[in-house]
Protein backbone atom coordinates (compact mmCIF):
# COMPACT_ATOMS: atom_id res chain seq x y z
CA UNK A 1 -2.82 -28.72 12.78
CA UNK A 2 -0.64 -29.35 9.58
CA UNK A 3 1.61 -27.47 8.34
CA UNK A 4 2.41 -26.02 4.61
CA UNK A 5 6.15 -24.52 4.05
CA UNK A 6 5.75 -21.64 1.34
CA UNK A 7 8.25 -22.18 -1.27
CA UNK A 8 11.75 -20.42 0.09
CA UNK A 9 12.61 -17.31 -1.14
CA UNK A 10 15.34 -14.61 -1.01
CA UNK A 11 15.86 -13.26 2.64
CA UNK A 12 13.62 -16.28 3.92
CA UNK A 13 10.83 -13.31 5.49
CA UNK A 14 7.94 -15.57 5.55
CA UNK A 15 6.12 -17.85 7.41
CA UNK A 16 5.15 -21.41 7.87
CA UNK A 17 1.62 -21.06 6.76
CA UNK A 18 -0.83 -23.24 9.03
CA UNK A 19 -3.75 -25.33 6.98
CA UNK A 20 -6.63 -24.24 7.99
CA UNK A 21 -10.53 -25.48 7.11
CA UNK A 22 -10.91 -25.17 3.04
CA UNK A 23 -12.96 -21.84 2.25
CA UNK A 24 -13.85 -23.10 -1.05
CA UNK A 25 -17.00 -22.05 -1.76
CA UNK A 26 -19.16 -21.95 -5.04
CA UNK A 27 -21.15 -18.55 -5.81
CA UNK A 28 -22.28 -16.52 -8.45
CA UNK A 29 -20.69 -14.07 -10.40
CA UNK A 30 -19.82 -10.82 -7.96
CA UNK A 31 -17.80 -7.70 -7.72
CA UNK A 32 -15.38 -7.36 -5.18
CA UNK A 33 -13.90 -4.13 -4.93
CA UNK A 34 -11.09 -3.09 -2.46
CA UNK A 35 -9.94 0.31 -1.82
CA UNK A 36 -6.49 1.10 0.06
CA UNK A 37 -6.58 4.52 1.53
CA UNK A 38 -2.54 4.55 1.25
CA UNK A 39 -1.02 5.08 4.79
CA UNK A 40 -4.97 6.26 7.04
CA UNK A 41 -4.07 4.56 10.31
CA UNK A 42 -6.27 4.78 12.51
CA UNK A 43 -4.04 4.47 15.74
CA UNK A 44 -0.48 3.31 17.48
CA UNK A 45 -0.13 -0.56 17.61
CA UNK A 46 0.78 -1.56 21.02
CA UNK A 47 4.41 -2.44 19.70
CA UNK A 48 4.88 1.53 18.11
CA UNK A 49 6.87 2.65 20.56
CA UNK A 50 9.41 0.12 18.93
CA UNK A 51 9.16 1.29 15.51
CA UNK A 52 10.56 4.54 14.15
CA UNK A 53 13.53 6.72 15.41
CA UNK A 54 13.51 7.49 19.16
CA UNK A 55 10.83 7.83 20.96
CA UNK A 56 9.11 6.27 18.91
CA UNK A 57 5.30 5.78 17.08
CA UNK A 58 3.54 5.27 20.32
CA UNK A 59 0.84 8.37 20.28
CA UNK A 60 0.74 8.56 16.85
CA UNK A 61 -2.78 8.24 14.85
CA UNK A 62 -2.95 9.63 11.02
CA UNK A 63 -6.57 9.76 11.27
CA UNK A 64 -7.63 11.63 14.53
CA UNK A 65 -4.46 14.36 14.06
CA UNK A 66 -5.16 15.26 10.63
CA UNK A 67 -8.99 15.95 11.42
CA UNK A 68 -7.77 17.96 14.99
CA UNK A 69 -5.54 19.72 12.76
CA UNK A 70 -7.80 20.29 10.11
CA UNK A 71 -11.30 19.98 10.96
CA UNK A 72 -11.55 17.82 7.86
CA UNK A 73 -15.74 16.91 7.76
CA UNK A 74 -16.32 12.85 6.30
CA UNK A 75 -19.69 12.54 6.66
CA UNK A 76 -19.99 9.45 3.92
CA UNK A 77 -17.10 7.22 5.97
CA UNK A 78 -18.86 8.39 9.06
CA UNK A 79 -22.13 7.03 7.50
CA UNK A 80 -19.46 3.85 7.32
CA UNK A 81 -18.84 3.28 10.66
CA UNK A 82 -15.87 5.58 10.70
CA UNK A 83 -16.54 6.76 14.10
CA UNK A 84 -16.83 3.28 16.00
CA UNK A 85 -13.24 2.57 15.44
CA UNK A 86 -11.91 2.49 18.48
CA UNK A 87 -10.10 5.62 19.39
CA UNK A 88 -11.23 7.27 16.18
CA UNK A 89 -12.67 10.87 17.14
CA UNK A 90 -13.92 13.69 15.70
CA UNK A 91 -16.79 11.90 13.48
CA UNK A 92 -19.99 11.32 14.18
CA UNK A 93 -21.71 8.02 15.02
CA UNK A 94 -25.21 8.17 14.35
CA UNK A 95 -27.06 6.34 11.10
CA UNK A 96 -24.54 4.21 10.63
CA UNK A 97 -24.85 1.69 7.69
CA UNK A 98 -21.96 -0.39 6.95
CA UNK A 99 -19.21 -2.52 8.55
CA UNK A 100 -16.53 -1.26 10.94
CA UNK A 101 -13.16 -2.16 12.47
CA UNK A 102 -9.67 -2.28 12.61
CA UNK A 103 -6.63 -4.79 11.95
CA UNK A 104 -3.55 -5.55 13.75
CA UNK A 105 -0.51 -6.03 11.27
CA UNK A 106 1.71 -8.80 12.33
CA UNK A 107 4.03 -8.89 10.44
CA UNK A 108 7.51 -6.62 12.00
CA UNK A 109 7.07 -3.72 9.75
CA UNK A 110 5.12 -0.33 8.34
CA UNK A 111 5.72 -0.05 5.20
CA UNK A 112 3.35 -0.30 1.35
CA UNK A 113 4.29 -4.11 1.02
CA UNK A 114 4.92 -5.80 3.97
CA UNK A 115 1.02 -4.38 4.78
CA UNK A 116 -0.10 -5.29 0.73
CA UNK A 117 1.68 -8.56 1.09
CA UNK A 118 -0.83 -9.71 4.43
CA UNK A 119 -3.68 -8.28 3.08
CA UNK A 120 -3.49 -11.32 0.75
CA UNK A 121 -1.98 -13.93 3.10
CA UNK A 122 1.64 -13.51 3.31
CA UNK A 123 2.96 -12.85 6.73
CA UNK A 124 6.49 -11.56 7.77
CA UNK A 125 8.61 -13.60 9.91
CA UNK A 126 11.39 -10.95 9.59
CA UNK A 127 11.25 -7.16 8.63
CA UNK A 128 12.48 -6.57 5.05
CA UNK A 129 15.97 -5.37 4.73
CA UNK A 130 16.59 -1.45 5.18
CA UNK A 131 20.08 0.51 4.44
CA UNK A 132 20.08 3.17 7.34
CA UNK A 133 23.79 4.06 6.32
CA UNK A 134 23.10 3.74 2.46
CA UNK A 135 24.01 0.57 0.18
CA UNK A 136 27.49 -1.14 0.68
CA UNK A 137 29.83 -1.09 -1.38
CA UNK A 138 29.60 -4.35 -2.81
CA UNK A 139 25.67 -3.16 -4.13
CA UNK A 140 27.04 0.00 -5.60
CA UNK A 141 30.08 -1.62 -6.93
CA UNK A 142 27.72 -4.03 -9.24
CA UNK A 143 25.22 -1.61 -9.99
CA UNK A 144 27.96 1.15 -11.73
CA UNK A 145 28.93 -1.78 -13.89
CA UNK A 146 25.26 -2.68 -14.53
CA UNK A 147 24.87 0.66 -15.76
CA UNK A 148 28.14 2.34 -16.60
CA UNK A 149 27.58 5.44 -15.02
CA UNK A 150 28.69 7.21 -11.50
CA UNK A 151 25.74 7.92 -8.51
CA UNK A 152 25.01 10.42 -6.48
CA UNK A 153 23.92 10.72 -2.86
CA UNK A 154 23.38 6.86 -1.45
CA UNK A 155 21.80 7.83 1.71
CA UNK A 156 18.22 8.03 3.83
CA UNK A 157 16.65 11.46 2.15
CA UNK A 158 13.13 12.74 1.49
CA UNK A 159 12.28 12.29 -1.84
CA UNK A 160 11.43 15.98 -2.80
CA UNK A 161 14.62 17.42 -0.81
CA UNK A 162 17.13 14.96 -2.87
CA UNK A 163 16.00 16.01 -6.30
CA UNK A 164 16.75 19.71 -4.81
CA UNK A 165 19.93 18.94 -3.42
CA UNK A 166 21.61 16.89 -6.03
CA UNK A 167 19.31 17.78 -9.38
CA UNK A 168 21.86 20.63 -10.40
CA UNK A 169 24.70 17.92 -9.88
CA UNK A 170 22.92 15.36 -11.92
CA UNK A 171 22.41 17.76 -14.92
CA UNK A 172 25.86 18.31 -14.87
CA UNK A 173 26.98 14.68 -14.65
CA UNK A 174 24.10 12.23 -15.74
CA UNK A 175 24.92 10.42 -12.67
CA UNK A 176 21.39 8.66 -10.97
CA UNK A 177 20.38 10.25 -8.08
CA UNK A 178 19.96 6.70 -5.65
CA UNK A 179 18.26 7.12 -2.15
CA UNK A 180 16.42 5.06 0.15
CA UNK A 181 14.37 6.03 3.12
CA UNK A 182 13.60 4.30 6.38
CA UNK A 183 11.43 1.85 4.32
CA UNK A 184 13.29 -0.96 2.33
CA UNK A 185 13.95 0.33 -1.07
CA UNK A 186 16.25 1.73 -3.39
CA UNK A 187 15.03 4.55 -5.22
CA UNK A 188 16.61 5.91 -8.36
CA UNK A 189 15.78 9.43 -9.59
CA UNK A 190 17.33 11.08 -12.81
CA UNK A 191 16.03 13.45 -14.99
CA UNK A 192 13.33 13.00 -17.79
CA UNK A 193 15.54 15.25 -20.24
CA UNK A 194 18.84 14.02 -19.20
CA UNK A 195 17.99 9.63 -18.58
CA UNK A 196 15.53 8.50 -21.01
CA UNK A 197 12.80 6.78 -18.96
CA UNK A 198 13.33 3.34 -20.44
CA UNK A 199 16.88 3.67 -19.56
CA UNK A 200 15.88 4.47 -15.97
CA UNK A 201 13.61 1.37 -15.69
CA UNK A 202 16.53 -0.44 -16.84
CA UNK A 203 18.75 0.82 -14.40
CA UNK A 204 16.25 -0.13 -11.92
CA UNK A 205 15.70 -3.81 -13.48
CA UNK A 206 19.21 -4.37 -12.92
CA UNK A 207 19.32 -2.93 -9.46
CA UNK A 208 15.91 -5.02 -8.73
CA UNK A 209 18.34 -8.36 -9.76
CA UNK A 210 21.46 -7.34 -7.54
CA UNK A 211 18.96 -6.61 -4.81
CA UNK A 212 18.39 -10.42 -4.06
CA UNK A 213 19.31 -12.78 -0.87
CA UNK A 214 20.88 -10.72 1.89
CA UNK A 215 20.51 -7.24 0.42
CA UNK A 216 17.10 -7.91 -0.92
CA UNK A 217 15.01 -4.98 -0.30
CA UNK A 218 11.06 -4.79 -0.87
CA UNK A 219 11.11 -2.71 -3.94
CA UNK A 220 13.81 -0.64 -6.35
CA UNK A 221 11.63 2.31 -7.35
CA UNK A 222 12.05 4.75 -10.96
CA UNK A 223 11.63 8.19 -9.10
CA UNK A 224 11.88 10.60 -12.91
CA UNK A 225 11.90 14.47 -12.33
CA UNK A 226 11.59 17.33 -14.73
CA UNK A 227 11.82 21.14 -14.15
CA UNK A 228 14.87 23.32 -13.34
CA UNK A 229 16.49 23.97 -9.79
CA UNK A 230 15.60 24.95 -7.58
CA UNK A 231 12.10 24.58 -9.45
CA UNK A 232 12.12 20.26 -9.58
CA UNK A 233 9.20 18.32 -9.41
CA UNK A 234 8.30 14.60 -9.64
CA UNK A 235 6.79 13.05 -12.60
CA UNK A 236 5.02 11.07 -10.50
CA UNK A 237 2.76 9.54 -13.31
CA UNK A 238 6.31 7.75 -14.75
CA UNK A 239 7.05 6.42 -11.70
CA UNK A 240 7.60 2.61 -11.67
CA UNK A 241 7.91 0.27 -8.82
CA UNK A 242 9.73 -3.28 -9.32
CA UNK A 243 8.79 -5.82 -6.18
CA UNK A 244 10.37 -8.52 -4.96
CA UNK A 245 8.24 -11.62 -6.60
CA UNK A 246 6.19 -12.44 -2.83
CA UNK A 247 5.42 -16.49 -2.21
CA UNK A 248 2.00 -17.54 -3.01
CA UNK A 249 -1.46 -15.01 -2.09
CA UNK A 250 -4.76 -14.83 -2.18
CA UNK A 251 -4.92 -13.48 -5.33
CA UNK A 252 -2.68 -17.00 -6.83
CA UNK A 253 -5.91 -18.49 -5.71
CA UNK A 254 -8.50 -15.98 -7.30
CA UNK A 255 -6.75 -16.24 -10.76
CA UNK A 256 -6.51 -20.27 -9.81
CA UNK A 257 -10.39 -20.38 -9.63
CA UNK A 258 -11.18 -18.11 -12.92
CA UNK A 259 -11.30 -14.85 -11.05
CA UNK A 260 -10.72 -11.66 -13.07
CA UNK A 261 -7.72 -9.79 -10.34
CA UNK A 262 -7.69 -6.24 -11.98
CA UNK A 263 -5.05 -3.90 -10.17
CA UNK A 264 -5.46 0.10 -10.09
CA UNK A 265 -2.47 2.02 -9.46
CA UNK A 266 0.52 0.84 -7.82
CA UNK A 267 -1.39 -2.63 -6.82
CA UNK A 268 0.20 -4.97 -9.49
CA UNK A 269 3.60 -3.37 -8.73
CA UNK A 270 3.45 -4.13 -5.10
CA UNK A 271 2.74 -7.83 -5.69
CA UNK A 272 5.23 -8.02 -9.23
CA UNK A 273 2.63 -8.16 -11.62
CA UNK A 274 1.74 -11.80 -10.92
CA UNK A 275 -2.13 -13.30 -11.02
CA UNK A 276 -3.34 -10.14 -12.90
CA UNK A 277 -5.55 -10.21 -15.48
CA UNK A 278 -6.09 -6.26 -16.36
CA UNK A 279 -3.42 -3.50 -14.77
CA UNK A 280 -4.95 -0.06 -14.77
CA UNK A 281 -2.19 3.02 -14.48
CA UNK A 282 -3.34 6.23 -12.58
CA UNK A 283 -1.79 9.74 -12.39
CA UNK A 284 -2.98 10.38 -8.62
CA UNK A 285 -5.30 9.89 -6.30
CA UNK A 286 -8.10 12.08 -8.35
CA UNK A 287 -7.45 9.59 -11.38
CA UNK A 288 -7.27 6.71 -9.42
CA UNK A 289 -11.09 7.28 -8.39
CA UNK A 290 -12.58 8.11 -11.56
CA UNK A 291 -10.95 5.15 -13.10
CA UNK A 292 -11.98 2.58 -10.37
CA UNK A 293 -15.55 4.01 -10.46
CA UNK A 294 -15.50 3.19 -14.25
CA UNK A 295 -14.16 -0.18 -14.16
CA UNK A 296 -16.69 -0.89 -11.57
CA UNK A 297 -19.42 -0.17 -13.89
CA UNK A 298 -18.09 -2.26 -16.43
CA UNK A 299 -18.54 -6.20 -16.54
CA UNK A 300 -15.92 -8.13 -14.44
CA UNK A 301 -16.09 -11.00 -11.91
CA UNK A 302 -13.67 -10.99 -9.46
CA UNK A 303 -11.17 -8.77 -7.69
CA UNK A 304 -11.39 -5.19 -8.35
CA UNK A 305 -7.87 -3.78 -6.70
CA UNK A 306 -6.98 -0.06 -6.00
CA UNK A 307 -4.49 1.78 -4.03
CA UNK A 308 -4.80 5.76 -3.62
CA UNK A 309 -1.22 6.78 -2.65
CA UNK A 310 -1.49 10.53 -2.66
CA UNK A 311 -2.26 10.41 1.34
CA UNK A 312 1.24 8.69 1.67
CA UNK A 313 3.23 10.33 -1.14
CA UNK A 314 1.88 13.53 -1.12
CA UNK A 315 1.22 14.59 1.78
CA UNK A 316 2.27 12.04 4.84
CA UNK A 317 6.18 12.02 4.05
CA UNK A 318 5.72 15.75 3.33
CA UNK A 319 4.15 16.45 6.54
CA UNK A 320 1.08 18.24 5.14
CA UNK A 321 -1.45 18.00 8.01
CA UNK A 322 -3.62 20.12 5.69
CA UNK A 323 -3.44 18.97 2.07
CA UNK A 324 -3.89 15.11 3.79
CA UNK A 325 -7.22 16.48 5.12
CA UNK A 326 -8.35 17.84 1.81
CA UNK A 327 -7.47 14.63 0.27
CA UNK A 328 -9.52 12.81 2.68
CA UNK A 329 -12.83 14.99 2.08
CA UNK A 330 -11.84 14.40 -1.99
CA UNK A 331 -12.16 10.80 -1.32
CA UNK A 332 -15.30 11.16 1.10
CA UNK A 333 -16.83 13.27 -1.39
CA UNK A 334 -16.51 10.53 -4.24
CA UNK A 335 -17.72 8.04 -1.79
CA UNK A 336 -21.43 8.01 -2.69
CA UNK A 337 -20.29 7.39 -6.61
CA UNK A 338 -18.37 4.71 -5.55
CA UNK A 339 -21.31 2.64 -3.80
CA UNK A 340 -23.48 3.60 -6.72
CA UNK A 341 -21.62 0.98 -8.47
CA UNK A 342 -21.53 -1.49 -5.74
CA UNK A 343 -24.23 -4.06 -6.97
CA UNK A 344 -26.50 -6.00 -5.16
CA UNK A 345 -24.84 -8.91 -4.68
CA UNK A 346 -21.29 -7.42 -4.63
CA UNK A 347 -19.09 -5.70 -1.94
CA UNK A 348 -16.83 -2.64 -0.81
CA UNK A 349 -13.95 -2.51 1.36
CA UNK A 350 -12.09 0.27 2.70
CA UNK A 351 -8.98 -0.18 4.15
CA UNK A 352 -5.36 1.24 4.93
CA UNK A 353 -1.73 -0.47 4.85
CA UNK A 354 -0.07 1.24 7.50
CA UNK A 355 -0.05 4.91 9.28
CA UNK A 356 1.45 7.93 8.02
CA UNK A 357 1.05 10.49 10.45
CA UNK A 358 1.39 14.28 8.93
CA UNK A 359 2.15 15.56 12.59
CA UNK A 360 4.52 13.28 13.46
CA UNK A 361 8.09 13.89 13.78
CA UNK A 362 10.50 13.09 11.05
CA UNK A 363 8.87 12.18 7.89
CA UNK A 364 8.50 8.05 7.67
CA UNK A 365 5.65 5.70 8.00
CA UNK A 366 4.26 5.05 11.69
CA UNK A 367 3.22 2.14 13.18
CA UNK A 368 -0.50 1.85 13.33
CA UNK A 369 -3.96 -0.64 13.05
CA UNK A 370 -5.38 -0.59 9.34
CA UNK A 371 -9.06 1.20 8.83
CA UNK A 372 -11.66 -1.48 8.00
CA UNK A 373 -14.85 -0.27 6.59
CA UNK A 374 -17.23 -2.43 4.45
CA UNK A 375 -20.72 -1.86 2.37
CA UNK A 376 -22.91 -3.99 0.77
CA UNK A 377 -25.98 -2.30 -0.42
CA UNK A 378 -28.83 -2.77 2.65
CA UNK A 379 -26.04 -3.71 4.89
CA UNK A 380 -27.02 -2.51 8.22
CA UNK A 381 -24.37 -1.33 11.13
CA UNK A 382 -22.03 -4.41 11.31
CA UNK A 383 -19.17 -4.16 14.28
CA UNK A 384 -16.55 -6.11 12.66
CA UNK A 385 -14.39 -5.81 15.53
CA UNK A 386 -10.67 -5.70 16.33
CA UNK A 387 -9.12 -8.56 13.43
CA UNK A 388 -6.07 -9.94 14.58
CA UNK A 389 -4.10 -9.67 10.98
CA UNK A 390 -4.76 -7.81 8.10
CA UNK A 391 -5.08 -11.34 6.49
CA UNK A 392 -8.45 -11.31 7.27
CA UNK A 393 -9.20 -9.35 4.33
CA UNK A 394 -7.69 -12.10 1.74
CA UNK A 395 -9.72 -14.00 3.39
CA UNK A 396 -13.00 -12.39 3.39
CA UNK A 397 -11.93 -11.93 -0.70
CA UNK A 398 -11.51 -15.63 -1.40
CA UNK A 399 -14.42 -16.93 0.75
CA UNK A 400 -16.58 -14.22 -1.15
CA UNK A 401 -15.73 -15.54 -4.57
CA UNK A 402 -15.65 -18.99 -4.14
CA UNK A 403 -11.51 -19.40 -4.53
CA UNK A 404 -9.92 -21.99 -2.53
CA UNK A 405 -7.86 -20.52 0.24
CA UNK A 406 -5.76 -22.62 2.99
CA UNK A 407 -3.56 -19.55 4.74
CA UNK A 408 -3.62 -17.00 7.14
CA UNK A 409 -6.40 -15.21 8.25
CA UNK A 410 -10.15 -15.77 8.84
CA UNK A 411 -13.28 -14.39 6.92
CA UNK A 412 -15.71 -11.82 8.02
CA UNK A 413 -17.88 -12.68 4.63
CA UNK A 414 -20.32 -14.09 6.63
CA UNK A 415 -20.95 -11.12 8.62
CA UNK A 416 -21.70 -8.82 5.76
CA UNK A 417 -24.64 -10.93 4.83
């Protein structure tokens, strides 16, 4: 089989991509709509236990814990397929009318982009770069003299308990705040009434250009507060995320053929903006729905985008077994007005990025299969079966609508028919 080298990039993380039989395919105008349920694995990977601070992620599963620990009901994903997953328990399995699975990530991490990035066909050779001790000098060194001001902190911390303990010192000084976490990025948080938010996304646009080659990290991240100690909250609907530009994807190839790629939420951030033709900002996870429910019922042809990161942001990192399990019988509840605009020739996908298990210990990401739940309407039960790379759903997206894809992964279009 031949072989196409991506163009190089900073870090060198991914791989040789292997040509595989064109998917190019000519079809009608559709809707293909993607939902990421931001961090609902459904179950340890068999490498977990090598992933995460001793012992481990082997055990965990974001799914089956929350709904022990909450007795969350999801009777529309169950309706899905939900409860054929392998390991899933806890939901039923009776009148099932969808498609059902789950994907193995290969690509040597657990975090929002290196499981974004494979969705559409770019997998990891090597993890992204992560700062377990905080940012060398020679980063922080530049990035004072990018911004002429001080910092505070440069360390691992949870986002909420940073703004806590060094908000008062940041009023004082106008210093940023700059963290990371056990995920590769730099986060900088500073005040709305003290750092004017475009002077924060500068700061970050000048940390996202120092961040290159061997300290390149996945994404610098705006992380604005507001309130007064010991009172500080997140404005999360000002926060701003600034990728590193990934090598060619699935939706290069959509935009290639004429596609409309429409991003909700944090989506065009993840893949820097690139092959977008409409970006759609949400607040939260409530916003995020009603907005991808409208833009479904409007004309488009193409890629329909969304990522729902309150399960991760909210409530994962925070260890909230029980607000996660509300959130997950908000989204369940929305469900039916969500295949009400599903039309008859178009198609639904519900899927996760990674695990973020509100029992766990500590308070990262864990290392777990994605869900993989489809609908088309009149689809009967469809056993999609274990896919070997989250690729698979790129894909299933290009074969759908007729764009010419030669990577990773292979289609499950076929079955949905």
């Amino acid at each position: 089989m031949a072989e196409r080298q991506v163009p190089e990039r900073p870090g060198h993380l991914w791989s040789v991509i292997p040509e595989s039989r064109s998917r190019l395919r000519y079809s009608d105008p559709m809707k293909f709509t993607i939902i990421v349920l931001d961090s609902v694995g459904v179950g340890a990977l068999p490498d977990a236990a090598s992933f995460g601070t001793p012992p481990g992620d082997g055990g965990s599963h974001t799914l089956n814990h929350t709904l022990a620990h909450t007795g969350a009901a999801l009777p529309n994903l169950a309706r899905l397929g939900l409860g054929h997953i392998p390991t899933v328990q806890d939901v039923p399995t009776d009148a099932v009318q969808g498609g059902y699975g789950r994907m193995r990530e290969v690509s040597p991490g657990k975090d929002t982009s290196t499981g974004h990035w494979e969705f559409m066909g770019v997998q990891l050779q090597h993890p992204f770069q992560v700062f377990p001790d905080g940012f060398p000098p020679e980063v922080m060194d530049r990035f004072t003299a990018a911004t002429g001001t001080g910092y505070l902190c440069n360390r691992p911390y949870s986002g909420t308990d940073v703004i806590r303990d060094y908000g008062p010192e940041h009023l004082k000084t106008g210093d940023p705040i700059v963290y990371t976490s056990a995920d590769s990025v730099f986060q900088i948080a500073a005040h709305v009434d003290v750092v004017p938010i475009e002077t924060l996304y500068a700061w970050c646009r000048a940390a996202r250009e120092i961040l290159q080659g061997e300290y390149a990290v996945a994404r610098v991240i705006a992380r604005p507060f507001r309130g007064s100690p010991p009172d500080f909250e997140r404005a999360g609907e000002l926060r701003h995320d600034y990728s590193l530009t990934p090598p060619p994807t699935v939706l290069d190839a959509l935009a290639a053929a004429g596609k409309d790629v429409i991003g909700v939420g944090k989506i065009p951030d993840i893949y820097d903006h690139r092959s977008f033709s409409e970006e759609i900002h949400t607040d939260d996870n409530a916003d995020g729905i009603r907005k991808t429910i409208a833009r479904m019922g409007a004309d488009f042809n193409g890629l329909l985008f969304t990522n729902l990161v309150d399960f991760d942001a909210k409530f994962g990192h925070r260890r909230d077994a029980a607000g996660y399990g509300r959130a997950l019988e908000e989204f369940d509840a929305a469900l039916p007005q969500i295949q009400a605009q599903v039309p008859a020739d178009g198609a639904l996908l519900i899927i996760s990025d990674h695990g973020n298990d509100p029992t766990w210990h500590g308070s990262d990401h864990t290392r777990e299969y994605g869900l993989l739940l489809a609908w088309r309407p009149g689809i009967g039960a469809v056993d999609l079966g274990e896919r070997t790379t989250f690729a698979d759903v790129g894909a299933t997206v290009a074969d759908s609508l007729g764009a010419h894809w030669d990577g990773p992964g292979e289609s499950f279009w076929a079955e949905l028919k």
